[in-house]
Protein backbone atom coordinates (compact mmCIF):
# COMPACT_ATOMS: atom_id res chain seq x y z
CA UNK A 1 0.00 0.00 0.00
CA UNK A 2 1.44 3.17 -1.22
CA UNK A 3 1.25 6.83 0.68
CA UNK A 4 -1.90 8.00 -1.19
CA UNK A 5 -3.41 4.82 -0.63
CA UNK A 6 -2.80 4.83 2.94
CA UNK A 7 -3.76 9.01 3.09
CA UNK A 8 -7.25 7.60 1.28
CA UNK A 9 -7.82 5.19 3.95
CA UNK A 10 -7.17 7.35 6.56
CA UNK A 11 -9.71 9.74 5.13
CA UNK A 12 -12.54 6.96 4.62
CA UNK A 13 -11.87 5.70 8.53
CA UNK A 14 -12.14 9.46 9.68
CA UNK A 15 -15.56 10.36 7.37
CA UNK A 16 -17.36 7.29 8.99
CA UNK A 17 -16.49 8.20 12.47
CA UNK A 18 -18.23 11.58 11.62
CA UNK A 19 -20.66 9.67 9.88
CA UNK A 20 -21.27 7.12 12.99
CA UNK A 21 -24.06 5.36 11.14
CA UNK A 22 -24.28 3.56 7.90
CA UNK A 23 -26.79 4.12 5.13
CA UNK A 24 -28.86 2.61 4.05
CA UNK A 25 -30.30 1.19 7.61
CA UNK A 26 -28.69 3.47 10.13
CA UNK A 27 -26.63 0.92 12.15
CA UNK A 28 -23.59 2.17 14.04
CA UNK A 29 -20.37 1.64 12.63
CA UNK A 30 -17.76 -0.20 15.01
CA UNK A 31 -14.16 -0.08 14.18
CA UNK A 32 -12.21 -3.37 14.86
CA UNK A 33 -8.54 -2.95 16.26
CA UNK A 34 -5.61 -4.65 15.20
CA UNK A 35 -6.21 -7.10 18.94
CA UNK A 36 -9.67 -7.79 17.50
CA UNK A 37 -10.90 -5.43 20.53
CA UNK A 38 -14.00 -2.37 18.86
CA UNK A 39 -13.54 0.79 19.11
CA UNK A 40 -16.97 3.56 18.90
CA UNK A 41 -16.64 6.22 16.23
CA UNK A 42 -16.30 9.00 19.15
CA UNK A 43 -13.17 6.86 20.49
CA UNK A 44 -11.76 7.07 17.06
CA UNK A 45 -12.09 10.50 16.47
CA UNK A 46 -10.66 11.37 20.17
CA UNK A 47 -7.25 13.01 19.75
CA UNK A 48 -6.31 11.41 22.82
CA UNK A 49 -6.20 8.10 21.77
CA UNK A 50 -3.21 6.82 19.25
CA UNK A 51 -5.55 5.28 16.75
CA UNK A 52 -3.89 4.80 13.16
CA UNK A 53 -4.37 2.85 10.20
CA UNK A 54 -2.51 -0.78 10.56
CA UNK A 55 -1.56 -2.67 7.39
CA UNK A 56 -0.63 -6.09 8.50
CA UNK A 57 1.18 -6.65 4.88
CA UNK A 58 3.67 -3.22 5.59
CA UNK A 59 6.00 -3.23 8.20
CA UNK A 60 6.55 0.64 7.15
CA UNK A 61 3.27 1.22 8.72
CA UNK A 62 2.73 -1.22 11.93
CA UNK A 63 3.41 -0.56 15.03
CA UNK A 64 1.67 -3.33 16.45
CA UNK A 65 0.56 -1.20 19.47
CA UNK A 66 -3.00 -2.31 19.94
CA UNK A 67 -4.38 0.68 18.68
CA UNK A 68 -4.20 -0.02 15.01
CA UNK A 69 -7.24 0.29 12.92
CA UNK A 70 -7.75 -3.27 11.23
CA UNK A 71 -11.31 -2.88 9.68
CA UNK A 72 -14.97 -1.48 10.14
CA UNK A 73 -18.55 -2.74 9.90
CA UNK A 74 -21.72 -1.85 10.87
CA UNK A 75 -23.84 -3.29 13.51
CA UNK A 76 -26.17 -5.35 11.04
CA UNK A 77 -22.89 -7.95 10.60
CA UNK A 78 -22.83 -8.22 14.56
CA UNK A 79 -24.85 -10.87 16.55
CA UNK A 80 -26.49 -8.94 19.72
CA UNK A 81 -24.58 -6.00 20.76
CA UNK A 82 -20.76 -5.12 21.50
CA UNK A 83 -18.81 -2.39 23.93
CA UNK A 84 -16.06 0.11 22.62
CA UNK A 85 -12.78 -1.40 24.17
CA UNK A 86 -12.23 1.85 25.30
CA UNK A 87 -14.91 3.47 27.06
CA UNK A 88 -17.12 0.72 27.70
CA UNK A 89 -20.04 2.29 25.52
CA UNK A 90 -22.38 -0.57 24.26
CA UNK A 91 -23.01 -0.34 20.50
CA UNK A 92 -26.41 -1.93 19.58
């Protein structure tokens, strides 16, 4: 994955985080971490937490920290509810 690649990625993750909810059907988006732990949009968007993109396939890019972005989904692909990893928020 190249830099612009990367720079678009980065851009999708942030617009749903603003976005919180997926259309059609309006079910929250959960972000999975790199630990297979969720993270809520708002814990995303938080400056305070180290979030960043993680591409398992570049070493350039993972830090292997826990707080790498692996992938998104929205709640219709989830089986009952979940809880942000972070601050315990549970995501119907």
């Amino acid at each position: 994955m190249n830099l612009e690649e990367t720079r678009q990625r980065i851009k999708l993750i942030r617009a749903l985080a603003k976005t919180k909810y997926a259309w059609p059907g309006g079910y929250e988006i959960i972000f999975a971490l790199e630990t297979g732990d969720i993270l809520c949009a708002d814990c995303v968007l938080d400056t305070s937490n180290p979030t960043h993109i993680e591409h398992p396939s570049s070493s350039r890019f993972c830090c292997r920290d826990g707080w790498g972005i692996s992938g998104y989904y929205n709640m219709s692909e989830v089986d009952g509810s979940e809880w942000c990893c972070n601050c315990g928020k549970e995501i119907t």
